[in-house]
PDB file of N, CA and C in Angstrom:
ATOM      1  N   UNK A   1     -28.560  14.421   6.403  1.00  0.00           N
ATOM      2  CA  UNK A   1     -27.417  14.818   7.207  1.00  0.00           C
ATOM      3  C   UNK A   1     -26.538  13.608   7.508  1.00  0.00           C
ATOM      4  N   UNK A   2     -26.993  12.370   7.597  1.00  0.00           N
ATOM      5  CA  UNK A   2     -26.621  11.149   7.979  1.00  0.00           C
ATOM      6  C   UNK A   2     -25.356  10.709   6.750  1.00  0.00           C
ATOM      7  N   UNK A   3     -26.293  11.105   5.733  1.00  0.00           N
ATOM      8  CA  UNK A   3     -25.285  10.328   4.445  1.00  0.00           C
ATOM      9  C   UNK A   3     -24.217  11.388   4.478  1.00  0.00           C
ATOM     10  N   UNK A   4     -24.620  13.020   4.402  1.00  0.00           N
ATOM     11  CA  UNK A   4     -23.234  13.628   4.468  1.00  0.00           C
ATOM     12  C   UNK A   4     -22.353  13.457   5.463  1.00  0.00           C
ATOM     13  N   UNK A   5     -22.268  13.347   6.228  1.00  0.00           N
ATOM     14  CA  UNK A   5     -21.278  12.487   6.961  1.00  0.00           C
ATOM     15  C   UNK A   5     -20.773  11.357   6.986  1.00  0.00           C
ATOM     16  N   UNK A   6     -21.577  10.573   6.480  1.00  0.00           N
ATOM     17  CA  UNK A   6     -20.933   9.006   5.817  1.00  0.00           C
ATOM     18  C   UNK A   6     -19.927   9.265   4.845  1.00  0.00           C
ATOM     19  N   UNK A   7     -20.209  10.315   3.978  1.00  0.00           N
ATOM     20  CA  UNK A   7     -19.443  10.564   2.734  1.00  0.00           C
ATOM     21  C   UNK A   7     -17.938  11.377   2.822  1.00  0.00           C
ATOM     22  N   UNK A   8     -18.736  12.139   4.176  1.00  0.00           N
ATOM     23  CA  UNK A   8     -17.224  12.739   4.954  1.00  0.00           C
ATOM     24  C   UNK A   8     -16.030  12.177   5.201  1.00  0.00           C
ATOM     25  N   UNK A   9     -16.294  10.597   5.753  1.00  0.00           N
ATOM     26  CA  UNK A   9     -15.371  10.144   6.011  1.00  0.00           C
ATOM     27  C   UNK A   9     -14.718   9.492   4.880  1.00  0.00           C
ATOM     28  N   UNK A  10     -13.290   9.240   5.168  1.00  0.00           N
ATOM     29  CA  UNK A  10     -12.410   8.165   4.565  1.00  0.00           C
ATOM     30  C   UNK A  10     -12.394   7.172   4.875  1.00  0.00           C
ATOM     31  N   UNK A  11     -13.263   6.379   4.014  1.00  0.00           N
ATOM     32  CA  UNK A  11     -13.240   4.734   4.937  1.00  0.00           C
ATOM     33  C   UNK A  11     -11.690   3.959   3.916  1.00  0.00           C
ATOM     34  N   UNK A  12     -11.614   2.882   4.611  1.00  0.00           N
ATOM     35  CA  UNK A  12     -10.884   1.705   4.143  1.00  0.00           C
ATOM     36  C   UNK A  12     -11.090   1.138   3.847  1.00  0.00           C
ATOM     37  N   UNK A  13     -10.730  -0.673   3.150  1.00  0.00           N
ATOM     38  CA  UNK A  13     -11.323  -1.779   3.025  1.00  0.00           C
ATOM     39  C   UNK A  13     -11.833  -2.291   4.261  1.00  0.00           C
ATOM     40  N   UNK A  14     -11.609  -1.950   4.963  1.00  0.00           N
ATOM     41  CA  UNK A  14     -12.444  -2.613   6.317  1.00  0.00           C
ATOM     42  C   UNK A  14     -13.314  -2.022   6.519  1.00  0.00           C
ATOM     43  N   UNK A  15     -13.472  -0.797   6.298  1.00  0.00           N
ATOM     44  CA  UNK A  15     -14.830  -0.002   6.802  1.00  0.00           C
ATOM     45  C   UNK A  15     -15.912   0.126   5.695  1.00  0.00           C
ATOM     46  N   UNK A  16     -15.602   0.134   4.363  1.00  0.00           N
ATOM     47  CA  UNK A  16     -15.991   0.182   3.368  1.00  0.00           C
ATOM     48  C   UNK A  16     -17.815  -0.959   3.641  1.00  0.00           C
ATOM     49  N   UNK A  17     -18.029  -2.170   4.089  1.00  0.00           N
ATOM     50  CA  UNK A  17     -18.868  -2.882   4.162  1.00  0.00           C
ATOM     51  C   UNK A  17     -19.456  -1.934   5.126  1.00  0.00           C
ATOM     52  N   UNK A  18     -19.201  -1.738   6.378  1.00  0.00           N
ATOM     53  CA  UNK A  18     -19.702  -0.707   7.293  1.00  0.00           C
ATOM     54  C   UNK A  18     -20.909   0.413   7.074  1.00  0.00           C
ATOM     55  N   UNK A  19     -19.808   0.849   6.357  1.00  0.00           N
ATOM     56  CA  UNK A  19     -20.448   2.388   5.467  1.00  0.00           C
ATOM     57  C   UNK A  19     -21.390   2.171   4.131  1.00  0.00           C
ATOM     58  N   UNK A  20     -21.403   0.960   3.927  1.00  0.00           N
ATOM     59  CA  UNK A  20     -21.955   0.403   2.614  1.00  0.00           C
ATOM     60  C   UNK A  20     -23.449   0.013   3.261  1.00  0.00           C
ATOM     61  N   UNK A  21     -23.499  -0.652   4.747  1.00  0.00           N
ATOM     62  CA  UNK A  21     -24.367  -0.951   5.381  1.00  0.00           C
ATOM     63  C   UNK A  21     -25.367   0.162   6.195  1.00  0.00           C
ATOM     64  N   UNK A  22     -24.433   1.460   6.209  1.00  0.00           N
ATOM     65  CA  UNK A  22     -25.114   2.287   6.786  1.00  0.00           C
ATOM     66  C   UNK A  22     -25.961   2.981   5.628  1.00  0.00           C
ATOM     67  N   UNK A  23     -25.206   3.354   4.678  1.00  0.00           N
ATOM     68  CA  UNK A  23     -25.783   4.001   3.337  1.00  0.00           C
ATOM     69  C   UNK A  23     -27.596   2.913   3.352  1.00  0.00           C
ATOM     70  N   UNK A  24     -27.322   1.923   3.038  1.00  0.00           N
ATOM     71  CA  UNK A  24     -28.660   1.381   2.892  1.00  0.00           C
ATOM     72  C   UNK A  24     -29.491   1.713   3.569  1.00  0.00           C
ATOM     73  N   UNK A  25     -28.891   1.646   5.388  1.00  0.00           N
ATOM     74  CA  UNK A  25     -30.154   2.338   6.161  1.00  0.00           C
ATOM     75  C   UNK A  25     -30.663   3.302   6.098  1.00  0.00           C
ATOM     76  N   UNK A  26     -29.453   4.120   5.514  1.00  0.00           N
ATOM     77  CA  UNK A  26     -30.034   5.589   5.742  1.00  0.00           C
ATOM     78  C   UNK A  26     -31.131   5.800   4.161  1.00  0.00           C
ATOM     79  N   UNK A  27     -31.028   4.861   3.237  1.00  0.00           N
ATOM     80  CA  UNK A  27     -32.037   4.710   1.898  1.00  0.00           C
ATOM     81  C   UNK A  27     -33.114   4.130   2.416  1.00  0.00           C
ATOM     82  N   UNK A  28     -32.745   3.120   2.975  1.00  0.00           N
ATOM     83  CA  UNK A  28     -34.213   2.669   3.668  1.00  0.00           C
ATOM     84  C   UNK A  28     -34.994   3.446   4.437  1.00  0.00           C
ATOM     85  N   UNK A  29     -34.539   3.973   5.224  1.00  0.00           N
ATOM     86  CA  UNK A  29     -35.518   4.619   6.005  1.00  0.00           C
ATOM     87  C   UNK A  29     -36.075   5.900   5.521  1.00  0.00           C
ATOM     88  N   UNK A  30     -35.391   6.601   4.313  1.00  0.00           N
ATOM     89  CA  UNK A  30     -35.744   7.210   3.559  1.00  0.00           C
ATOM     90  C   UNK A  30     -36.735   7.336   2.573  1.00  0.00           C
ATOM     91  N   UNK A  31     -36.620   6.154   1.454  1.00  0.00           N
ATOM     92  CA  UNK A  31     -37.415   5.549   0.709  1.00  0.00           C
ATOM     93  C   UNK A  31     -37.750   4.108   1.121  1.00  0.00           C
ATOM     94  N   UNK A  32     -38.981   3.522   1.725  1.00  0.00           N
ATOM     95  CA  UNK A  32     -39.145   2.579   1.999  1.00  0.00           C
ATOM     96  C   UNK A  32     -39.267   1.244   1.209  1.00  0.00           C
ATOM     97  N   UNK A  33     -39.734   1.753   0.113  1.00  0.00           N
ATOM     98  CA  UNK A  33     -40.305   0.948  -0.617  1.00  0.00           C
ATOM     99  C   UNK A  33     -39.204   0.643  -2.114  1.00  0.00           C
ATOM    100  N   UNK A  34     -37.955   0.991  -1.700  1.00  0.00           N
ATOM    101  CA  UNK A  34     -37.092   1.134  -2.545  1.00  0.00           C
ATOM    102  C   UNK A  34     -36.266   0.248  -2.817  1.00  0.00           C
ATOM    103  N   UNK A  35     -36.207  -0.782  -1.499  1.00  0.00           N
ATOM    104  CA  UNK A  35     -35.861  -2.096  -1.708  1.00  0.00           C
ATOM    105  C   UNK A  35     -36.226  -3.020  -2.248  1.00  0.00           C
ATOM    106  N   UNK A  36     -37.472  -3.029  -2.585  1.00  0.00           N
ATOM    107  CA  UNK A  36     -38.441  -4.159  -3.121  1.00  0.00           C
ATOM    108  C   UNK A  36     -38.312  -3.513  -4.260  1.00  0.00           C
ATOM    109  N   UNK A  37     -37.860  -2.487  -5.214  1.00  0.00           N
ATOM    110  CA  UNK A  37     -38.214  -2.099  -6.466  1.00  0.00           C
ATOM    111  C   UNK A  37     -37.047  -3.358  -7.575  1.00  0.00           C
ATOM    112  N   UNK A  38     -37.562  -3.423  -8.936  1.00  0.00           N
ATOM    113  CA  UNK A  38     -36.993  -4.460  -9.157  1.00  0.00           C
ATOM    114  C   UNK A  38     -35.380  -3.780  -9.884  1.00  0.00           C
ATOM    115  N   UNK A  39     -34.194  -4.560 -10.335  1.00  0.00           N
ATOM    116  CA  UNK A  39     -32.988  -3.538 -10.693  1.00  0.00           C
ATOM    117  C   UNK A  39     -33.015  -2.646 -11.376  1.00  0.00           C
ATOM    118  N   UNK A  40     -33.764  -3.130 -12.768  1.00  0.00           N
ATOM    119  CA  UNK A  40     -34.242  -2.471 -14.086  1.00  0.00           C
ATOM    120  C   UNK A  40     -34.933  -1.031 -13.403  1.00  0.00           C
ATOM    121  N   UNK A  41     -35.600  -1.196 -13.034  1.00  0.00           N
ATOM    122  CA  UNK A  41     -36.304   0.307 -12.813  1.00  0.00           C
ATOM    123  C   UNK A  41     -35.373   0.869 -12.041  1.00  0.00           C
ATOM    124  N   UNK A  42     -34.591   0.370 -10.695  1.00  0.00           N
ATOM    125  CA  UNK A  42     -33.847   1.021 -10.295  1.00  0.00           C
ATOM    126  C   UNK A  42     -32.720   1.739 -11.093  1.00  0.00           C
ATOM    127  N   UNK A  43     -32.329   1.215 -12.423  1.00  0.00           N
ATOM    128  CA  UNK A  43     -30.851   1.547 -13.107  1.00  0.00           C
ATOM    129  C   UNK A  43     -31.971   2.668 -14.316  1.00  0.00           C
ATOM    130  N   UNK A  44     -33.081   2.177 -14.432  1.00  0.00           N
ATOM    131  CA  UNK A  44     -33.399   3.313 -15.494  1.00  0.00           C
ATOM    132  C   UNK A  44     -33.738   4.649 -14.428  1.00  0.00           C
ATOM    133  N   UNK A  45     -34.379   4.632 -13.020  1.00  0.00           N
ATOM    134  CA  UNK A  45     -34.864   5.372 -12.930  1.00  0.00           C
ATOM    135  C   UNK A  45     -33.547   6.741 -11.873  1.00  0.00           C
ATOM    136  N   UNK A  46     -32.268   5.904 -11.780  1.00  0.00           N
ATOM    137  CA  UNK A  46     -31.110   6.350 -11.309  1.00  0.00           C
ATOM    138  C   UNK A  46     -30.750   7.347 -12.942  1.00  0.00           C
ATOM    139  N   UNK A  47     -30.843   6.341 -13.956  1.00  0.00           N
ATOM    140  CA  UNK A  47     -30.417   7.050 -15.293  1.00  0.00           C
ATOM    141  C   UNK A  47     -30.632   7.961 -15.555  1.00  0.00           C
ATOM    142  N   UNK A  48     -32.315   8.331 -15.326  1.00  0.00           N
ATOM    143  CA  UNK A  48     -33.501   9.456 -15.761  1.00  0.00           C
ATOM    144  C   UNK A  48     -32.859  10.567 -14.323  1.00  0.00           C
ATOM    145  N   UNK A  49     -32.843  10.301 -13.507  1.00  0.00           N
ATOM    146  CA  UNK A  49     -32.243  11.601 -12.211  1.00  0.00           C
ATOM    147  C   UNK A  49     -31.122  12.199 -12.706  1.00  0.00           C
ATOM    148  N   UNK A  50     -29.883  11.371 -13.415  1.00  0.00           N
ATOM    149  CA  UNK A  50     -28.555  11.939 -13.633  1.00  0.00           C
ATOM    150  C   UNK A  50     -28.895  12.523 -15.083  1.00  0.00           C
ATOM    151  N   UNK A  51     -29.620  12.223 -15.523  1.00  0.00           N
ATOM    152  CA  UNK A  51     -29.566  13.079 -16.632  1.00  0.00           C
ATOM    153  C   UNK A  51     -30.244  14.345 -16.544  1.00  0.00           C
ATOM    154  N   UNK A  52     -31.221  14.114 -16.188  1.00  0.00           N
ATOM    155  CA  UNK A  52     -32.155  15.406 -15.965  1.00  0.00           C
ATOM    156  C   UNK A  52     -31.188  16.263 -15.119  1.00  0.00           C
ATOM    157  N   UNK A  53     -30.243  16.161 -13.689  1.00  0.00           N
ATOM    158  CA  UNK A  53     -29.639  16.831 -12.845  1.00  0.00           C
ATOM    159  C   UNK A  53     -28.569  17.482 -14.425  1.00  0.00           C
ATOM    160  N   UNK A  54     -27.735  16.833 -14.777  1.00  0.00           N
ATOM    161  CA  UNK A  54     -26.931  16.771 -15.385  1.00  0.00           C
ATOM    162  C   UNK A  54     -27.326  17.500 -16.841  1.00  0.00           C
ATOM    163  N   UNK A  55     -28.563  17.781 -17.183  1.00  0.00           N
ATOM    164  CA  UNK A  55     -28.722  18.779 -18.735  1.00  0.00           C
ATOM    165  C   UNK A  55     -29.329  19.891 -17.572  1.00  0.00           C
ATOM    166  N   UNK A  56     -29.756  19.867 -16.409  1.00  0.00           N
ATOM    167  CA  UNK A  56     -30.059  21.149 -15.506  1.00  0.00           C
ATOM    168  C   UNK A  56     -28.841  22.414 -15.349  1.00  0.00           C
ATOM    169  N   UNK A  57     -27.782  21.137 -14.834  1.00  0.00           N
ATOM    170  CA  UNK A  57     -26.460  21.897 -14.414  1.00  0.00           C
ATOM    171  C   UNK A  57     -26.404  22.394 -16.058  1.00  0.00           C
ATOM    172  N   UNK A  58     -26.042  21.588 -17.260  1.00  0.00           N
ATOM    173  CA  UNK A  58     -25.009  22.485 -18.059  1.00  0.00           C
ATOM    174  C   UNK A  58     -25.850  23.424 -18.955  1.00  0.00           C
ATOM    175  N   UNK A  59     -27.048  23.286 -18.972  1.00  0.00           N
ATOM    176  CA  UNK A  59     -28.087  24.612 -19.275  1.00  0.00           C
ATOM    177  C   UNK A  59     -28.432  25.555 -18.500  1.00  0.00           C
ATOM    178  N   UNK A  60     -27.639  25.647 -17.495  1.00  0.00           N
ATOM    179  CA  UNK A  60     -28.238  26.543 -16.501  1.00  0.00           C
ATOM    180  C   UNK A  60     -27.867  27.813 -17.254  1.00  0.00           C
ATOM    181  N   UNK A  61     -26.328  28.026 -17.625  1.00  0.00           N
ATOM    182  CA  UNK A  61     -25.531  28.833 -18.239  1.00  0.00           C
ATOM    183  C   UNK A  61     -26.568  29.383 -19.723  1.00  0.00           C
ATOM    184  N   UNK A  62     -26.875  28.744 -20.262  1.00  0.00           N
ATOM    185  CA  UNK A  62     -27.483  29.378 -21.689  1.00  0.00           C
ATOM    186  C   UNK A  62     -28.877  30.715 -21.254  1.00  0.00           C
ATOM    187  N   UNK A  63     -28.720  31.352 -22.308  1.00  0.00           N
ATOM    188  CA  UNK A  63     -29.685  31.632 -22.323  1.00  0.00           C
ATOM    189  C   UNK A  63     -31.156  31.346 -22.621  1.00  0.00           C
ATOM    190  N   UNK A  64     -32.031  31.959 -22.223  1.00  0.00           N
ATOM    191  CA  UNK A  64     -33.201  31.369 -22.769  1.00  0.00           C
ATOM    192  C   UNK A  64     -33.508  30.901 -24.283  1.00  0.00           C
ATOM    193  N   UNK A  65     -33.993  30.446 -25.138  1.00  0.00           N
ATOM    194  CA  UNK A  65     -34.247  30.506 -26.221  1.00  0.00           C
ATOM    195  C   UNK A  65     -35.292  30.892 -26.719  1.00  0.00           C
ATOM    196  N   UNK A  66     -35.508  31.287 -27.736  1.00  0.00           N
ATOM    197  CA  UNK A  66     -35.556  32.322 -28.743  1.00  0.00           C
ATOM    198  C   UNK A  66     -37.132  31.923 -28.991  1.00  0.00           C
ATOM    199  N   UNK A  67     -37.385  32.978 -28.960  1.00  0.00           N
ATOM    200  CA  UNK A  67     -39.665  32.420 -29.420  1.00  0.00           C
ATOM    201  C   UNK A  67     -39.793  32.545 -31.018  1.00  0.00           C
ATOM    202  N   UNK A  68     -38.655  32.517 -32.138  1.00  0.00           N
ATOM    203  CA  UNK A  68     -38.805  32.101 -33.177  1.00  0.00           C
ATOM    204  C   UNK A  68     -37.591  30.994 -33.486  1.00  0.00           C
ATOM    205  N   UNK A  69     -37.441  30.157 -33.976  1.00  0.00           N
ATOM    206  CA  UNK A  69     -36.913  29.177 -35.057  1.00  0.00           C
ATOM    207  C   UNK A  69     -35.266  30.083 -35.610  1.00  0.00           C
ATOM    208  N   UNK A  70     -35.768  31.220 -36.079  1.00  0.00           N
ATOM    209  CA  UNK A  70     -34.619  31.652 -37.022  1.00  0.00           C
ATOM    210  C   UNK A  70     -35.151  32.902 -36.607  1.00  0.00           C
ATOM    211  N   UNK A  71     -34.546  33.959 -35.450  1.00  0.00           N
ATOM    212  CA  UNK A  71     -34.852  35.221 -35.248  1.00  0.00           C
ATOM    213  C   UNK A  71     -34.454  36.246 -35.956  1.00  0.00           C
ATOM    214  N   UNK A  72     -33.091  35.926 -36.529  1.00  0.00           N
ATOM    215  CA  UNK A  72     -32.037  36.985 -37.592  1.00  0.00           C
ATOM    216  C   UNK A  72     -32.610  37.240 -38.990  1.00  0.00           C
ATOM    217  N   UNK A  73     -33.549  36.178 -39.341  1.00  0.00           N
ATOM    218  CA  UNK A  73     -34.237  35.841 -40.076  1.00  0.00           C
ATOM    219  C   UNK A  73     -33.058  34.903 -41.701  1.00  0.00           C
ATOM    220  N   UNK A  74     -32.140  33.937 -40.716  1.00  0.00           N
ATOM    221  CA  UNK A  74     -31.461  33.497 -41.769  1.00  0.00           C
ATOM    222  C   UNK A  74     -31.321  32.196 -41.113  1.00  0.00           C
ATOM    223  N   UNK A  75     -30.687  31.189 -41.463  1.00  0.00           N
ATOM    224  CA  UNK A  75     -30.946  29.451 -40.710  1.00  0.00           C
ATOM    225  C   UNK A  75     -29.583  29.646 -39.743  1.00  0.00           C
ATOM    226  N   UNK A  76     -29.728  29.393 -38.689  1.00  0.00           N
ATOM    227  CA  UNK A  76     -28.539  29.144 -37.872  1.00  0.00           C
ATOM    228  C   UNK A  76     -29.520  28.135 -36.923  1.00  0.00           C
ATOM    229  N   UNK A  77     -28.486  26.816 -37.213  1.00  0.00           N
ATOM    230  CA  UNK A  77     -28.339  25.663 -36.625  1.00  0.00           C
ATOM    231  C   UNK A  77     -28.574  25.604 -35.159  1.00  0.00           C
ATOM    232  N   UNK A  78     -27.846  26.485 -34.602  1.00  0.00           N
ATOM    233  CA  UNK A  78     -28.199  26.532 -33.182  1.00  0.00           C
ATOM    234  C   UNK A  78     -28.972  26.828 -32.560  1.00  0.00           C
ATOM    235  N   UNK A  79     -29.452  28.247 -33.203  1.00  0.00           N
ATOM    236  CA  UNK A  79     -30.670  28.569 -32.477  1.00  0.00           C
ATOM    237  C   UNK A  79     -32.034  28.043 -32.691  1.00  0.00           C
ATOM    238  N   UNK A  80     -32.251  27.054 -34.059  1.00  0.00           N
ATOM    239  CA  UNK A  80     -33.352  26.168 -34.697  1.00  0.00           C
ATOM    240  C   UNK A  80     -33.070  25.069 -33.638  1.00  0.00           C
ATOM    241  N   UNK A  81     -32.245  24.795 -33.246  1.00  0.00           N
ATOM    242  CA  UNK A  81     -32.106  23.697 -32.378  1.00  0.00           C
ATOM    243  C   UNK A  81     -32.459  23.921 -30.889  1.00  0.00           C
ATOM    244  N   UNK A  82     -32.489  25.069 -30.178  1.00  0.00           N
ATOM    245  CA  UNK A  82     -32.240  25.343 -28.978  1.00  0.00           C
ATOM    246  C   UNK A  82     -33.779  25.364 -28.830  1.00  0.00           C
ATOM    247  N   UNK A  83     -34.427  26.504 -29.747  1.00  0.00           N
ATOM    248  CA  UNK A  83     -36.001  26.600 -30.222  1.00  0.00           C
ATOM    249  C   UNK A  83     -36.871  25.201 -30.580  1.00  0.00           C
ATOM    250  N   UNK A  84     -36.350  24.197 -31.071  1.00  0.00           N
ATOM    251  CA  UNK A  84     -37.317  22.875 -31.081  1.00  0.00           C
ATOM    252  C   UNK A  84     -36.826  21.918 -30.106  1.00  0.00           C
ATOM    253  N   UNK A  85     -35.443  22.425 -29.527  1.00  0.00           N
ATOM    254  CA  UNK A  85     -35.726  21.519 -28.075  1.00  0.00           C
ATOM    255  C   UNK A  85     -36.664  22.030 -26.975  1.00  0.00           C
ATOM    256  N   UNK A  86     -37.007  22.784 -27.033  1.00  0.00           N
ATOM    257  CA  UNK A  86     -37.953  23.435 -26.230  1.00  0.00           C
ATOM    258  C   UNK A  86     -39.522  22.875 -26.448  1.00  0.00           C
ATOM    259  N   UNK A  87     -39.655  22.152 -27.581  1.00  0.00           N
ATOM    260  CA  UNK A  87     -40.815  22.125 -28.582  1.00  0.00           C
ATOM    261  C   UNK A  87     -41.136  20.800 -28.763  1.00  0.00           C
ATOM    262  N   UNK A  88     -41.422  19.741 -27.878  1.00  0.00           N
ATOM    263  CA  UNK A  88     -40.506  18.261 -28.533  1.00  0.00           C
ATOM    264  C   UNK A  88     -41.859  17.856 -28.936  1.00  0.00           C
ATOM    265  N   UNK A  89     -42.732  18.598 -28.383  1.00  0.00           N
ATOM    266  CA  UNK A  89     -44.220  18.083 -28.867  1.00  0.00           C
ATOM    267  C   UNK A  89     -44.785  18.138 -30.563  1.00  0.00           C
ATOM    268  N   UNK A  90     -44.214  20.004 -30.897  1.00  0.00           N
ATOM    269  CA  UNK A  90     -44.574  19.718 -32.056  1.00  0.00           C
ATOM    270  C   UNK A  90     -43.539  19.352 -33.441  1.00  0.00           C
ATOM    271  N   UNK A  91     -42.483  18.710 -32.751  1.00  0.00           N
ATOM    272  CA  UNK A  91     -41.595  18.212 -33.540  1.00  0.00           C
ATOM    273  C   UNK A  91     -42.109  16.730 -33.810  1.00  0.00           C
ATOM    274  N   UNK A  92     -42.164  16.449 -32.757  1.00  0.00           N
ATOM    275  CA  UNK A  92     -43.397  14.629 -33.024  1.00  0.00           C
ATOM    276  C   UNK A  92     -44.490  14.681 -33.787  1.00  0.00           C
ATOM    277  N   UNK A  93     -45.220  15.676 -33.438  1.00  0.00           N
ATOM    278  CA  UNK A  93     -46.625  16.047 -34.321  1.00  0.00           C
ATOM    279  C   UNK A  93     -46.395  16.398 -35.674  1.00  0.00           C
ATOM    280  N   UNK A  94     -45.491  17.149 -36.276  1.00  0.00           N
ATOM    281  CA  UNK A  94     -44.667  17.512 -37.313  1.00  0.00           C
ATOM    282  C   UNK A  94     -43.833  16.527 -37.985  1.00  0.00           C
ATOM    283  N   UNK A  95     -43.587  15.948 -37.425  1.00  0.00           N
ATOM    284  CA  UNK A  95     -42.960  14.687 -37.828  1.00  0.00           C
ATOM    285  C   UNK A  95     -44.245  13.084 -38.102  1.00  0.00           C
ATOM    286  N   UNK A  96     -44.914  13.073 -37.474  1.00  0.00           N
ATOM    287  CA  UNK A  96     -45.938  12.467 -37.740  1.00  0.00           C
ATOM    288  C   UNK A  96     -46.894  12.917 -38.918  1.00  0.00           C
ATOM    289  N   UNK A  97     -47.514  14.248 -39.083  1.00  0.00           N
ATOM    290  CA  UNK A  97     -47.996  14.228 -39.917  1.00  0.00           C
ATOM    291  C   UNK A  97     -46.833  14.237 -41.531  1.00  0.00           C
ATOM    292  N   UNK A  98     -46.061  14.406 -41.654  1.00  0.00           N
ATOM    293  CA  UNK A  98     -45.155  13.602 -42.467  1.00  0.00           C
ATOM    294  C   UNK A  98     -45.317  12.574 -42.953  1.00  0.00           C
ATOM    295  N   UNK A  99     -45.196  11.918 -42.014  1.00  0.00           N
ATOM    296  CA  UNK A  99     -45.040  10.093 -42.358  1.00  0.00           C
ATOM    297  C   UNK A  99     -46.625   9.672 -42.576  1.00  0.00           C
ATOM    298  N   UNK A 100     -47.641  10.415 -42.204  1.00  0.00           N
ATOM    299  CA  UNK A 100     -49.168  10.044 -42.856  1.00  0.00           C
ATOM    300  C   UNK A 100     -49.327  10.530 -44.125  1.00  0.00           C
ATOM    301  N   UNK A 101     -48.741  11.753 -44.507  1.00  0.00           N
ATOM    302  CA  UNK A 101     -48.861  12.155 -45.697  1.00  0.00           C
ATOM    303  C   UNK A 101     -48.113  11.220 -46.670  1.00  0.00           C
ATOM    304  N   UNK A 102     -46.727  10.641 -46.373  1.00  0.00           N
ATOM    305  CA  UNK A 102     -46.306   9.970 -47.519  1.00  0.00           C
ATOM    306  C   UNK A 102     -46.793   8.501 -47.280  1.00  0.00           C
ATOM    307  N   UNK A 103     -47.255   8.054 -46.225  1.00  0.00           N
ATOM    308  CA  UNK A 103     -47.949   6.858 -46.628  1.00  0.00           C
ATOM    309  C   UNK A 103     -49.155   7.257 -47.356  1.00  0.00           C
ATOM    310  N   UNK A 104     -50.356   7.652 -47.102  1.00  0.00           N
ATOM    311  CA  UNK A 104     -51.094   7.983 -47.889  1.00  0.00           C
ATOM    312  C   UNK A 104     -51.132   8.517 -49.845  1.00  0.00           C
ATOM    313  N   UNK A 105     -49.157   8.768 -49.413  1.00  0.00           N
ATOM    314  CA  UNK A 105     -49.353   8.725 -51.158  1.00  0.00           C
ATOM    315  C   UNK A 105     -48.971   7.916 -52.025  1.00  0.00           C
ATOM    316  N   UNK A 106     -48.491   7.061 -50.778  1.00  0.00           N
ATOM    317  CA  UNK A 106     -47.432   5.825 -51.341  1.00  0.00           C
ATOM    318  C   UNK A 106     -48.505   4.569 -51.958  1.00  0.00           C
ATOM    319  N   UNK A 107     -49.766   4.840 -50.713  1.00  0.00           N
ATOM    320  CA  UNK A 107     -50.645   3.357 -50.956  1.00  0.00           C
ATOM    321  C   UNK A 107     -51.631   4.173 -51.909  1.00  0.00           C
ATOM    322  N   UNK A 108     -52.252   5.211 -52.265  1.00  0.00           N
ATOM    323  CA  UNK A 108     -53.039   6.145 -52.801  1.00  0.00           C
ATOM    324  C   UNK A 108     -52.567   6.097 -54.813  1.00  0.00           C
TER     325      UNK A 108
END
């Protein structure tokens, strides 16, 4: 409630340090241990929130996807795509056993 009201206002260059000083408190006392974290994690782990918020918001709109690959039973790009983003596990696994098979035939 603290920060929405910080954000409410219109600060100035004069108030701007003010409000810059309050924001921290109100992080600090929030997350304690958030000051001591080092930048790097702070900028990756700010990165990882806006993205995740940010593919939440613009997928909210889609529909679910599809429990086959190619439901029409012909290749459309999109829906093979919508279906193995859902899937990232066995796209790695699928993709791995790949790359064992052609090493194995390469050194074989």
């Amino acid at each position: 409630k603290m920060l929405l009201e910080l954000i409410d206002q219109q600060p100035n260059s004069d108030q701007f340090m003010s409000i810059y000083e309050k924001v921290q408190s109100v992080i600090g006392e929030s997350l304690p241990g958030l000051e001591s974290a080092p930048t790097p994690l702070l900028v990756l782990g700010s990165a990882f929130a806006s993205y995740s918020i940010m593919t939440s918001l613009l997928n909210s709109s889609n529909p679910p996807p599809s429990t086959k690959p190619y439901p029409l039973g012909k290749y459309d790009p999109q829906t093979a795509r919508a279906y193995f983003d859902q899937r990232l596990d066995r796209v790695i696994q699928r993709g791995l056993d790949i790359a064992i098979n052609s090493l194995t035939f390469g050194v074989g």
